[in-house]
C-alpha atoms as a PDB file:
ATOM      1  CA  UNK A   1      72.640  18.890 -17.420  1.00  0.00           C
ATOM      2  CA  UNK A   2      70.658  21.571 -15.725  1.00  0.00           C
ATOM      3  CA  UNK A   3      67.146  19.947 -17.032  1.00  0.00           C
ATOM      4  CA  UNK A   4      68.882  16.652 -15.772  1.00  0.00           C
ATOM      5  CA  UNK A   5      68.821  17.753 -12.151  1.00  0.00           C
ATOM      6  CA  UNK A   6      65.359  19.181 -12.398  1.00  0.00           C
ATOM      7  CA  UNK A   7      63.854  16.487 -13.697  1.00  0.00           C
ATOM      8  CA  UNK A   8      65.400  14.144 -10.917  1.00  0.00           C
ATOM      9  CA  UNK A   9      63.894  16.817  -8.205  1.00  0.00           C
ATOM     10  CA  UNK A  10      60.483  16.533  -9.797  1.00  0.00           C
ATOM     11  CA  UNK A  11      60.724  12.735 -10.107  1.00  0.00           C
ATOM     12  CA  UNK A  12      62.071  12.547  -6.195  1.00  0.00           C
ATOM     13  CA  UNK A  13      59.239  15.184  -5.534  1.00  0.00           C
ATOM     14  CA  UNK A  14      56.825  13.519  -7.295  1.00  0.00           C
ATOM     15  CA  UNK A  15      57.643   9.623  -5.674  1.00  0.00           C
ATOM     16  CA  UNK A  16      58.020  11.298  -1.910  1.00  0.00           C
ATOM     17  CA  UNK A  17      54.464  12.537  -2.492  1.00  0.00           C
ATOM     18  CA  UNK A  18      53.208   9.375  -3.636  1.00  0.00           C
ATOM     19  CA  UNK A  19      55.024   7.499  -0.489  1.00  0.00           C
ATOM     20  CA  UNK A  20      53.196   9.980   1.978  1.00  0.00           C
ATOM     21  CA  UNK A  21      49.737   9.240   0.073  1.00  0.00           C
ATOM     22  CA  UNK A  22      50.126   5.242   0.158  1.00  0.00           C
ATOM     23  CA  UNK A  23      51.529   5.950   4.105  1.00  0.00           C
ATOM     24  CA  UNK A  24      48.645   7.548   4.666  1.00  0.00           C
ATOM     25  CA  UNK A  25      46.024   5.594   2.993  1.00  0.00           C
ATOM     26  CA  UNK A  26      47.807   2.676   5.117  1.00  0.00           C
ATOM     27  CA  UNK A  27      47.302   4.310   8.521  1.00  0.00           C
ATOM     28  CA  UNK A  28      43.656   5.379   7.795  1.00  0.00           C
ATOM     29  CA  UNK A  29      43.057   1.635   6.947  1.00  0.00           C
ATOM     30  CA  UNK A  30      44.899   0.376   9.751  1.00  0.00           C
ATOM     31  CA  UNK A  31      42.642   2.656  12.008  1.00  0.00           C
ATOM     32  CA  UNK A  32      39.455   1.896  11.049  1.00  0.00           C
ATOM     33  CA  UNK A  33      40.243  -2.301  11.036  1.00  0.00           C
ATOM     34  CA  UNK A  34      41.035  -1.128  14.616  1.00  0.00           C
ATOM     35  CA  UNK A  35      37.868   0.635  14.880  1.00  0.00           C
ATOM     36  CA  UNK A  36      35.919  -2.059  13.309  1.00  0.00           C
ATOM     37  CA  UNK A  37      37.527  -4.895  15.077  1.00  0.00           C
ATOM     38  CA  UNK A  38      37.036  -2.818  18.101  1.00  0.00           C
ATOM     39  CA  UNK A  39      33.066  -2.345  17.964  1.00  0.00           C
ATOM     40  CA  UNK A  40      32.536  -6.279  16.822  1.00  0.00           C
ATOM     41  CA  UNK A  41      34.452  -6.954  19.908  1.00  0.00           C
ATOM     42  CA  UNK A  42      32.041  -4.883  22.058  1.00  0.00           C
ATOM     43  CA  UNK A  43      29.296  -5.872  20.250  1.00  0.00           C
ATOM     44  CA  UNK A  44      30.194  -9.330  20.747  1.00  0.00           C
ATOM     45  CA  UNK A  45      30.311  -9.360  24.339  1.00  0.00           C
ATOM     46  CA  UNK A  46      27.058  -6.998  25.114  1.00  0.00           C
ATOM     47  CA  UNK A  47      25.438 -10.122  23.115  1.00  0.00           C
ATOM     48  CA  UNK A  48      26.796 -12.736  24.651  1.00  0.00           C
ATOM     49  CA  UNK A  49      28.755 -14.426  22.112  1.00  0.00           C
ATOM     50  CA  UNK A  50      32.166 -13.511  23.637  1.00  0.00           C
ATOM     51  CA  UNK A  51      32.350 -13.351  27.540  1.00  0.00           C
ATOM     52  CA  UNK A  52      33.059 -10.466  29.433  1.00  0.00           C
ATOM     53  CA  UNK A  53      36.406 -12.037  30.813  1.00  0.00           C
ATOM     54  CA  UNK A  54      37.839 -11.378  27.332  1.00  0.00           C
ATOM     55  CA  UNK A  55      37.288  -7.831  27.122  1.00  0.00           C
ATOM     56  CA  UNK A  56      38.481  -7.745  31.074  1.00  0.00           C
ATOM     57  CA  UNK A  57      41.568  -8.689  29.907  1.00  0.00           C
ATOM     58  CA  UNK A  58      42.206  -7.271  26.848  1.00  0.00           C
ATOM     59  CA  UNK A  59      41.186  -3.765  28.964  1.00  0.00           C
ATOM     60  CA  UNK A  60      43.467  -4.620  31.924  1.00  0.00           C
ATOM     61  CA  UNK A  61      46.353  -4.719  29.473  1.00  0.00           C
ATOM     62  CA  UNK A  62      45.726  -1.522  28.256  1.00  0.00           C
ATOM     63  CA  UNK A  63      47.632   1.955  29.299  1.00  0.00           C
ATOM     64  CA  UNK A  64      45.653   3.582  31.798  1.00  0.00           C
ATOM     65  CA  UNK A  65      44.368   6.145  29.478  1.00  0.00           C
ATOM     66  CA  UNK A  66      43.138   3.957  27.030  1.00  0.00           C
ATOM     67  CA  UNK A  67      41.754   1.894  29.921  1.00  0.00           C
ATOM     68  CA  UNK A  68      39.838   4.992  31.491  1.00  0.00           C
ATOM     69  CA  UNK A  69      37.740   4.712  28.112  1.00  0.00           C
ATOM     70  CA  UNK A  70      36.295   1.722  29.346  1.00  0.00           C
ATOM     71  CA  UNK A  71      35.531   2.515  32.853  1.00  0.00           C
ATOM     72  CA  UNK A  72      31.830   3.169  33.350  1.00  0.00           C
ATOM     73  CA  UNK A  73      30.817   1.804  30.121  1.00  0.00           C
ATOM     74  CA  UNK A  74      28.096  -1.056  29.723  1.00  0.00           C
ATOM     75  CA  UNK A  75      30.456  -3.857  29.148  1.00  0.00           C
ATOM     76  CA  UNK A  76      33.522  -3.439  31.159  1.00  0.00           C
ATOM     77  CA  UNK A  77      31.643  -1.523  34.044  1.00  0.00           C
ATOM     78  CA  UNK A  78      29.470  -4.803  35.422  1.00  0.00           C
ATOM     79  CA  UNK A  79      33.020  -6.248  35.500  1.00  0.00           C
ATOM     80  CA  UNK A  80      35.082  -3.630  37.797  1.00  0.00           C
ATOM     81  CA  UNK A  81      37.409  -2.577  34.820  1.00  0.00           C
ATOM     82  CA  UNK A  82      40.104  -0.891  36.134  1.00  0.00           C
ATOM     83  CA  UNK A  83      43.010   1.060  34.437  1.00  0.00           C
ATOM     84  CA  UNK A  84      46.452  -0.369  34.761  1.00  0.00           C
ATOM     85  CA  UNK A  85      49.239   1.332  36.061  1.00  0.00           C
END
């Protein structure tokens, strides 16, 4: 019975570890399709292809510390970005 229970701790061990891996691999892939999306976005609008207004927006929605990111920068400084409150 002993063997049992250690088996079922290694197995439990063994699947936790594999949960925190796949949770993992999901956030890194969730943060660089943010990244990515994020850059064609700006690269977008410093062409011309998306206007200005949309990153405007998008920015104006933001917290006001991820909004302080944008202030100053090419794109969202000819527009007045500010942070929201």
């Amino acid at each position: 019975m002993a063997k049992l229970g250690q088996r079922k701790a290694r197995l439990e061990a063994s699947l936790a570890a594999a949960t925190t891996t796949l949770r993992d691999a999901e956030r890194r892939a969730d943060s660089r399709r943010k990244i990515v999306a994020g850059a064609a976005l700006l690269s977008a609008v410093r062409e011309g292809a998306v206007p200005a207004e949309v990153l405007v927006t998008l920015v104006a929605r933001m917290s006001a510390r991820d909004a302080e990111l944008f202030v100053g920068s090419t794109s969202a400084a000819q527009h007045d970005v500010e942070p929201s409150q």
